[in-house]
Protein backbone atom coordinates (compact mmCIF):
# COMPACT_ATOMS: atom_id res chain seq x y z
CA UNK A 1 0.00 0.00 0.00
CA UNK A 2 2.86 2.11 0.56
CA UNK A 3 4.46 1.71 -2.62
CA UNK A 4 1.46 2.41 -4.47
CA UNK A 5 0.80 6.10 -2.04
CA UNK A 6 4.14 6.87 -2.99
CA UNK A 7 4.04 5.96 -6.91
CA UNK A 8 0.66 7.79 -6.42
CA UNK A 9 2.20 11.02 -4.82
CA UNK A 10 5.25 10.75 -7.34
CA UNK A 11 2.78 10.99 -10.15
CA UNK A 12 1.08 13.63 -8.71
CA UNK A 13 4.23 16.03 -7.62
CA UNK A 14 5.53 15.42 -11.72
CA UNK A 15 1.96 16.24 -12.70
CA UNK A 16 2.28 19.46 -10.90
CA UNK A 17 5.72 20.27 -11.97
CA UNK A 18 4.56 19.62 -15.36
CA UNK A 19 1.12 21.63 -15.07
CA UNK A 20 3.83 24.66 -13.33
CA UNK A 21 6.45 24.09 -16.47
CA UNK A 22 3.43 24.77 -19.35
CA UNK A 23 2.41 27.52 -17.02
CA UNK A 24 5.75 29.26 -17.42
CA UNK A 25 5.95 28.52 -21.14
CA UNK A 26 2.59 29.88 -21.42
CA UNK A 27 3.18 32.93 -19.73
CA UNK A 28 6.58 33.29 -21.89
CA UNK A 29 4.86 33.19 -25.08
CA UNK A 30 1.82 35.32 -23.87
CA UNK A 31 4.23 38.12 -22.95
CA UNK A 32 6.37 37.37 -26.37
CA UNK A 33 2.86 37.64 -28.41
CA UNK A 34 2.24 40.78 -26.69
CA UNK A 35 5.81 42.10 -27.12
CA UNK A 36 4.65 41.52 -31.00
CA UNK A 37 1.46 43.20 -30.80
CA UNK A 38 3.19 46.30 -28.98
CA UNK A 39 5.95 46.02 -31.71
CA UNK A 40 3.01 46.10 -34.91
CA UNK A 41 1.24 48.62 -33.27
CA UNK A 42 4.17 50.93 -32.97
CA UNK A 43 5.19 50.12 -36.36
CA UNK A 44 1.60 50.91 -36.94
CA UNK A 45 1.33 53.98 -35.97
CA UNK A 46 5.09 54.91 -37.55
CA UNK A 47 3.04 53.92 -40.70
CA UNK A 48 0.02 56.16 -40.08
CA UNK A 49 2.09 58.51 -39.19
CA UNK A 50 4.03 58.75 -42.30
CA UNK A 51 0.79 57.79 -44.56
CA UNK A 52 -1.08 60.98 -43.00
CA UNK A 53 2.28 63.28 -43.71
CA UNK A 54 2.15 62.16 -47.26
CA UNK A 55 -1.48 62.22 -47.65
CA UNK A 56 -0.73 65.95 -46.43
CA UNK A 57 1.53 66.63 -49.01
CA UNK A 58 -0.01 65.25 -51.58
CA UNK A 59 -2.86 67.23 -50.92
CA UNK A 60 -0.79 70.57 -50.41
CA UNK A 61 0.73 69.98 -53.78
CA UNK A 62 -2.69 69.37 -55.26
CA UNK A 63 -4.10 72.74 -53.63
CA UNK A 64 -0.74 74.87 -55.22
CA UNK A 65 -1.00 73.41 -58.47
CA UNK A 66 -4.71 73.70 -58.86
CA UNK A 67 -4.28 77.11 -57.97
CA UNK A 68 -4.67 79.94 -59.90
CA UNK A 69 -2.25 82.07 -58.35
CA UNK A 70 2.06 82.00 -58.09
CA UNK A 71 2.54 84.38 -55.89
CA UNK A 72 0.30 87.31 -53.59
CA UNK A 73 0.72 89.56 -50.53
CA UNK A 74 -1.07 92.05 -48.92
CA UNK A 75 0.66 94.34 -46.60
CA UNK A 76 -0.04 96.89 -44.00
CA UNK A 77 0.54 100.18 -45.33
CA UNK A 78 -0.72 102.61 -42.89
CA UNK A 79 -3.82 102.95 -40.62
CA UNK A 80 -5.47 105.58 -39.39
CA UNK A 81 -7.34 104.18 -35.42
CA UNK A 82 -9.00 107.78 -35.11
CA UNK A 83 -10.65 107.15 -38.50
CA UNK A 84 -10.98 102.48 -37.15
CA UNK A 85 -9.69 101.95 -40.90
CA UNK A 86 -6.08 100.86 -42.42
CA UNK A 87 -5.22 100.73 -45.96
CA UNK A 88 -3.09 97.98 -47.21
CA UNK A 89 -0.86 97.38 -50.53
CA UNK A 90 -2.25 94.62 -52.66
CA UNK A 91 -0.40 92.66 -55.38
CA UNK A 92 -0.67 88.99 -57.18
CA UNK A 93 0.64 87.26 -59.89
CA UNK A 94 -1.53 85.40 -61.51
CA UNK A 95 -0.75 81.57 -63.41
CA UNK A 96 -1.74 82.63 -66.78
CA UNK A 97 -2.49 86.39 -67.82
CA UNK A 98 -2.67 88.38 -71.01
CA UNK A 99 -2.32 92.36 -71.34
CA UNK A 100 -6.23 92.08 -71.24
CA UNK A 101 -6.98 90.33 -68.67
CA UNK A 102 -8.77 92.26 -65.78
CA UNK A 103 -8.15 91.69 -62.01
CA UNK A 104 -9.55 92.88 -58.83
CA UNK A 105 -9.82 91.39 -55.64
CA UNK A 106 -13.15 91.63 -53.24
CA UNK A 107 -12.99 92.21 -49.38
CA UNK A 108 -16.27 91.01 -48.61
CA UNK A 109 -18.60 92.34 -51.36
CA UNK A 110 -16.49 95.41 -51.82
CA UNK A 111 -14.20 95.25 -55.13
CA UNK A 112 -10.54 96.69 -55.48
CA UNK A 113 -9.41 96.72 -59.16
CA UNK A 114 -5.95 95.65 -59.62
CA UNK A 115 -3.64 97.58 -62.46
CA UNK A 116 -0.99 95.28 -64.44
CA UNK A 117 2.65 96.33 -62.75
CA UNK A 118 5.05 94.66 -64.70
CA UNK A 119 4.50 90.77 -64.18
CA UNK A 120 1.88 91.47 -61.26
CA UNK A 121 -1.09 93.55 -60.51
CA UNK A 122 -1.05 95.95 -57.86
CA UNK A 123 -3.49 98.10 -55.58
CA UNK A 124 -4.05 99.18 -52.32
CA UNK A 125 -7.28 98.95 -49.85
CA UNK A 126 -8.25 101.06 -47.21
CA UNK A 127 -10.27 98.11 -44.77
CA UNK A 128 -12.04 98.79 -41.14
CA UNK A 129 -10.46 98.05 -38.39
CA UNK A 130 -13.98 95.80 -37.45
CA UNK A 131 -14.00 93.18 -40.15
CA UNK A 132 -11.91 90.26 -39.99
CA UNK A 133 -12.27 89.11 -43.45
CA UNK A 134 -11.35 85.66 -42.54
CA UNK A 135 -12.27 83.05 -46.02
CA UNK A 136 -13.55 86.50 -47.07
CA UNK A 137 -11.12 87.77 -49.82
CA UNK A 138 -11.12 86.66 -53.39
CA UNK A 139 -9.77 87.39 -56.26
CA UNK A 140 -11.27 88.00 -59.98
CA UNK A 141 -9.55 87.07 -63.23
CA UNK A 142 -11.19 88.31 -66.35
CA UNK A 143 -9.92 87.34 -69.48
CA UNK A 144 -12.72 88.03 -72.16
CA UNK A 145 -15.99 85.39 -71.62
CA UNK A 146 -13.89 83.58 -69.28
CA UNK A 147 -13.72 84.66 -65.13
CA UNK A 148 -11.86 82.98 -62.81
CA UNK A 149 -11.05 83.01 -58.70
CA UNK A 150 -9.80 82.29 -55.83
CA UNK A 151 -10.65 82.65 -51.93
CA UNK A 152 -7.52 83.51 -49.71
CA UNK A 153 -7.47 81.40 -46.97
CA UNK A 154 -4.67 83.45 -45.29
CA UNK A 155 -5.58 86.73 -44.83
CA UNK A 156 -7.72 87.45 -41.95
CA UNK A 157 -7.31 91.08 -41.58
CA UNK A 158 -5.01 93.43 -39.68
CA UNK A 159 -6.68 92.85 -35.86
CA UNK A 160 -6.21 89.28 -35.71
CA UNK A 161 -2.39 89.82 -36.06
CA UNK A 162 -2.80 92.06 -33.29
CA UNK A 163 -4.71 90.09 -31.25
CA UNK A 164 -1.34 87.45 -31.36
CA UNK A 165 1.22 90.21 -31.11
CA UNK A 166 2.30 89.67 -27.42
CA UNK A 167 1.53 87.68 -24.34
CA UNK A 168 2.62 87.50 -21.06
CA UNK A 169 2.58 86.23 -17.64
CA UNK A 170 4.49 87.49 -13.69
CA UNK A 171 4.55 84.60 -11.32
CA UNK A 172 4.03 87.08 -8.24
CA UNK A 173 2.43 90.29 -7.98
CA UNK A 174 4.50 93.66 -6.88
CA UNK A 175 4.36 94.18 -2.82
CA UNK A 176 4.44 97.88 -1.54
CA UNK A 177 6.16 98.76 1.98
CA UNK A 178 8.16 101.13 3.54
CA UNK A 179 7.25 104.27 0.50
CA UNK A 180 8.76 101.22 -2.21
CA UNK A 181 7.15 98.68 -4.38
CA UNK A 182 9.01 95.83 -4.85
CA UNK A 183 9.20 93.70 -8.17
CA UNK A 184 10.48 90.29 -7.48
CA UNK A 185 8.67 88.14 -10.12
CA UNK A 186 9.25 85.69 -13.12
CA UNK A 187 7.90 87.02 -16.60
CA UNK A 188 7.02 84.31 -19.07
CA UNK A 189 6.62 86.51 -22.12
CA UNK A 190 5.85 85.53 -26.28
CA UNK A 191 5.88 88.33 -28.60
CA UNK A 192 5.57 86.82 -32.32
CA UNK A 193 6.95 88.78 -35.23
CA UNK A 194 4.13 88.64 -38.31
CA UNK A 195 4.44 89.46 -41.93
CA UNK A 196 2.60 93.01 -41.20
CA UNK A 197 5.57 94.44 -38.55
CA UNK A 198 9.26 94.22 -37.83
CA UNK A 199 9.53 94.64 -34.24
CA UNK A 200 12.97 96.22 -32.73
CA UNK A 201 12.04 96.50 -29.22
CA UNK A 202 10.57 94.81 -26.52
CA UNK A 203 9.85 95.86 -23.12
CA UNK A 204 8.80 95.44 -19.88
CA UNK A 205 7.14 98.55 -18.60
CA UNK A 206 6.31 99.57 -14.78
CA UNK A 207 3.88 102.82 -14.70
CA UNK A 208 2.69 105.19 -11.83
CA UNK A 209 -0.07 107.03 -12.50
CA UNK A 210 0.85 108.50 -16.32
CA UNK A 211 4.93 107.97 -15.60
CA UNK A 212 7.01 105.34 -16.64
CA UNK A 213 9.17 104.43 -13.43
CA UNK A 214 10.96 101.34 -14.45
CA UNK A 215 11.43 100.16 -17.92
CA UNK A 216 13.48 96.67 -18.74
CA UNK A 217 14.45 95.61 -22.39
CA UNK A 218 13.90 91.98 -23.01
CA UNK A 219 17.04 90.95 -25.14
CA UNK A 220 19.47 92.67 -22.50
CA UNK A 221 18.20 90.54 -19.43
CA UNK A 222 17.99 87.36 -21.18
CA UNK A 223 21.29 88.08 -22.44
CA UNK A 224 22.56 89.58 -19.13
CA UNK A 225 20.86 86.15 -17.71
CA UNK A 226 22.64 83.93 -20.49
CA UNK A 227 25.96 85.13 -19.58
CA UNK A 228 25.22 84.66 -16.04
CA UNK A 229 24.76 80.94 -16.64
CA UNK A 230 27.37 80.49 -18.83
CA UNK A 231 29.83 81.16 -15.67
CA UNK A 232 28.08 78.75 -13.70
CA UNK A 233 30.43 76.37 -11.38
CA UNK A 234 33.24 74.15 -13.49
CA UNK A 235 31.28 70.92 -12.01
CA UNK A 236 28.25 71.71 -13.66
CA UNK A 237 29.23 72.88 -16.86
CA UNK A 238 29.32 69.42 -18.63
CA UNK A 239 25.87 68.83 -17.21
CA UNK A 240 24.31 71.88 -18.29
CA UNK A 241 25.95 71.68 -21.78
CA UNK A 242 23.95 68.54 -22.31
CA UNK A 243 21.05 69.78 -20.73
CA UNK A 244 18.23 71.91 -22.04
CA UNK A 245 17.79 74.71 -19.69
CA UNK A 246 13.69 75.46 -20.14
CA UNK A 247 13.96 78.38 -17.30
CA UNK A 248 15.38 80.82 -19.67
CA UNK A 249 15.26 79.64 -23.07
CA UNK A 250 14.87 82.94 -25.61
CA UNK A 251 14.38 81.95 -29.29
CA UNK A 252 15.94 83.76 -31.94
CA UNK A 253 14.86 87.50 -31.84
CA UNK A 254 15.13 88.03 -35.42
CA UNK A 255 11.71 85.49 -35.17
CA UNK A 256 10.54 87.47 -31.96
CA UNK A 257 10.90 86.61 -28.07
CA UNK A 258 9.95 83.57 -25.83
CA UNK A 259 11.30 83.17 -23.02
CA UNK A 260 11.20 83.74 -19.14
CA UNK A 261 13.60 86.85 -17.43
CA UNK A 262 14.14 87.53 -13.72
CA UNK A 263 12.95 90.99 -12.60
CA UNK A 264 14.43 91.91 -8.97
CA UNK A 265 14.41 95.78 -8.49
CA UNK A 266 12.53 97.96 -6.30
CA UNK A 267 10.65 101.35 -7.76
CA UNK A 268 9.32 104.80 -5.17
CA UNK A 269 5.27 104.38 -4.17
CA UNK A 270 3.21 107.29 -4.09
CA UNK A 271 -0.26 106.67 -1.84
CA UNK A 272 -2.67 106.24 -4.29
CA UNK A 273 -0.72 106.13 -7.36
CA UNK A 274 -2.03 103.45 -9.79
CA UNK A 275 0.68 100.61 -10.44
CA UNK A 276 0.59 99.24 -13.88
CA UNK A 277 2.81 96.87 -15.32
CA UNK A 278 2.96 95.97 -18.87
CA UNK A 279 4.44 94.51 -22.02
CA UNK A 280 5.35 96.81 -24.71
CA UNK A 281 6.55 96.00 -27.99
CA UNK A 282 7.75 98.42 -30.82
CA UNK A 283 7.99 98.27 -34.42
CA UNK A 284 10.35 99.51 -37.05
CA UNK A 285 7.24 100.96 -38.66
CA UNK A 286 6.29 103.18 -36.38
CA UNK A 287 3.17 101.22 -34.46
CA UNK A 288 3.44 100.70 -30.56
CA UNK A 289 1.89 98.00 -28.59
CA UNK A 290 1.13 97.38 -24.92
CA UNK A 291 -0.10 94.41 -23.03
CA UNK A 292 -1.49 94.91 -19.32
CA UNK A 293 0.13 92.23 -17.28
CA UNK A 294 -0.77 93.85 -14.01
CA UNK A 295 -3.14 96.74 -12.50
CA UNK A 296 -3.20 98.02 -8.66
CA UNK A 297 -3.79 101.72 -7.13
CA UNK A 298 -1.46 101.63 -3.74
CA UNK A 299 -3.50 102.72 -0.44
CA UNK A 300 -2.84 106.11 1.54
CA UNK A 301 -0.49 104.33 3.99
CA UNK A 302 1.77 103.26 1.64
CA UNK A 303 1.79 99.59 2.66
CA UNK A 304 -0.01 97.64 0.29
CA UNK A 305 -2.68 97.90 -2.36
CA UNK A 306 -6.27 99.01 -2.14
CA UNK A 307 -7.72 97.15 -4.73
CA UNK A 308 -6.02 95.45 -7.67
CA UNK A 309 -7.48 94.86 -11.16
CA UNK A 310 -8.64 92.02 -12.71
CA UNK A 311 -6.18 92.03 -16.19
CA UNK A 312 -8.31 90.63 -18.94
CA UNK A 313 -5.60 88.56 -21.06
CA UNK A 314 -7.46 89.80 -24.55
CA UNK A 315 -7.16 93.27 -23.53
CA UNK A 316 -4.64 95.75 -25.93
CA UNK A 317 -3.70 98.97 -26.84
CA UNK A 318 -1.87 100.25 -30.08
CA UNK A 319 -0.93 103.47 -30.96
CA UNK A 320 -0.18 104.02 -34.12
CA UNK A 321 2.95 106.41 -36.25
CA UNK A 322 0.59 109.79 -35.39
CA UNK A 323 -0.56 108.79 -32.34
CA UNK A 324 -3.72 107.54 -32.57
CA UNK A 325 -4.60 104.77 -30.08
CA UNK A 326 -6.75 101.82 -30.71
CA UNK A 327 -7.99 99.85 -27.76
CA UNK A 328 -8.90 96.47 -27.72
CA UNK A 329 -11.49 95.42 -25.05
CA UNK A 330 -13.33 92.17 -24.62
């Protein structure tokens, strides 16, 4: 009887083994089929990828040879805010033209004919400041019976370039005491360069009341801040070479300013001076913009703030080359 338990219990004990072994291998090649299916979906989506960015430019190629046009811009030429209109220079080459062919191009319903300027035709526009003309511009080819256009997708009108000008962001608001302010903040700023201005300066403005008390160029304190982190410690120079820093990165300013600068300074406080601080941003043309960042009037003890504003973030002023002011207010 004892022979057979133990022939019994033998069985048994191999039977588990075996049941544990196919386990194992089971589990192996579950883990190696899903190693596959993690492999073909990430070639999968490689594939999509690269089927979508073809599809993409097969399409873009599709869109520039079926149109009718090689070549058009339409540029800010002046603007006039006291009179909410600017006038802009048009021009546009078409495909296929003859010295009789006619062109114009509509804003809306309103039509602008073109005159033939050598190899393109040319005109100018004088638009309100109130239309966006977004999908709203088209131009006319007339060459005998036959007429011919084409919407611009592209142009959406001069306010929706400022609307995307300049943003900007302090990660603490000024504190007043002892007859000083003091401005110990971060400034995450973006100011985007656009086909309509070439920007040469950009700022970051403190006000009291109708003065300008502190004023701090952009490009000198992240440079300033560039060289200071270039001298860091020996030890940490290898690290930080092949490291992004993201605290202070500032893109090329010939393509505009993003980046974050230190501002550590103190300014006087006047009881119940209004405290403004602001972005501005001037162009090469003339034009002037300004972007509220922060708005306080300081209280008659000189110790804090009575009330602060609430800064709307689509809120903007521009003034233009004879100083007329347009305000943007949501």
């Amino acid at each position: 009887m004892n022979l057979k338990r133990n022939i019994f219990n033998i069985i048994i004990v191999m039977l588990l083994i075996a049941l544990c072994a196919g386990a194992v291998l089971l589990n192996n090649k579950i883990q190696k089929i899903e190693n596959q299916l993690s492999y073909t979906a990430d070639n999968t989506s490689v594939i999509l990828s690269d089927v979508e960015t073809m599809q993409s430019d097969i399409e873009t190629t599709l869109e520039e040879e079926a149109s009718l046009i090689s070549d058009w811009k339409i540029t800010l030429k002046s603007a006039d805010f006291s009179a909410k209109t600017y006038t802009v220079d048009i021009s546009v080459v078409p495909k296929e033209y003859t010295s009789d062919t006619v062109t114009s191009v509509y804003f809306g319903t309103d039509e602008i004919p073109l005159t033939l300027d050598g190899i393109k035709f040319t005109g100018e526009a004088t638009l309100p400041l109130s239309e966006s003309y977004a999908g709203n511009v088209t131009f006319l080819f007339v060459d005998g019976d036959k007429r011919s256009t084409e919407v611009l997708d592209d142009f959406k009108g001069v306010i929706s370039v400022f609307d995307n000008v300049a943003s900007g962001i302090i990660s603490a608001q000024p504190e007043v005491s002892d007859g000083n302010i003091k401005l110990s903040f971060d400034l995450d700023a973006v100011i985007l360069n656009n086909d309509y201005f070439d920007f040469s300066k950009y700022e970051l403005v403190v006000a009291s009341g109708q003065t300008d008390i502190r004023s701090y160029d952009l490009e000198q304190l992240a440079s300033q801040q560039e060289t200071k982190n270039n001298l860091a410690d020996d030890s940490q120079k290898e690290d930080s070479e092949n490291t992004e820093d993201d605290t202070e990165a500032v893109d090329d300013y010939e393509h505009g300013f993003e980046g974050t600068v230190k501002i550590d300074d103190t300014a006087p406080a006047v009881a119940g001076e209004n405290i403004k601080i602001y972005l501005r941003v001037t162009s090469a043309q003339g034009y002037t913009f300004t972007y509220d960042l922060f708005s306080g009037n300081i209280n008659q003890d000189v110790n804090g703030f009575d009330t602060v504003d609430e800064i709307d973030k689509g809120n903007y002023t521009v003034i233009d080359s004879n100083k007329s002011v347009y305000q943007k207010e949501d």
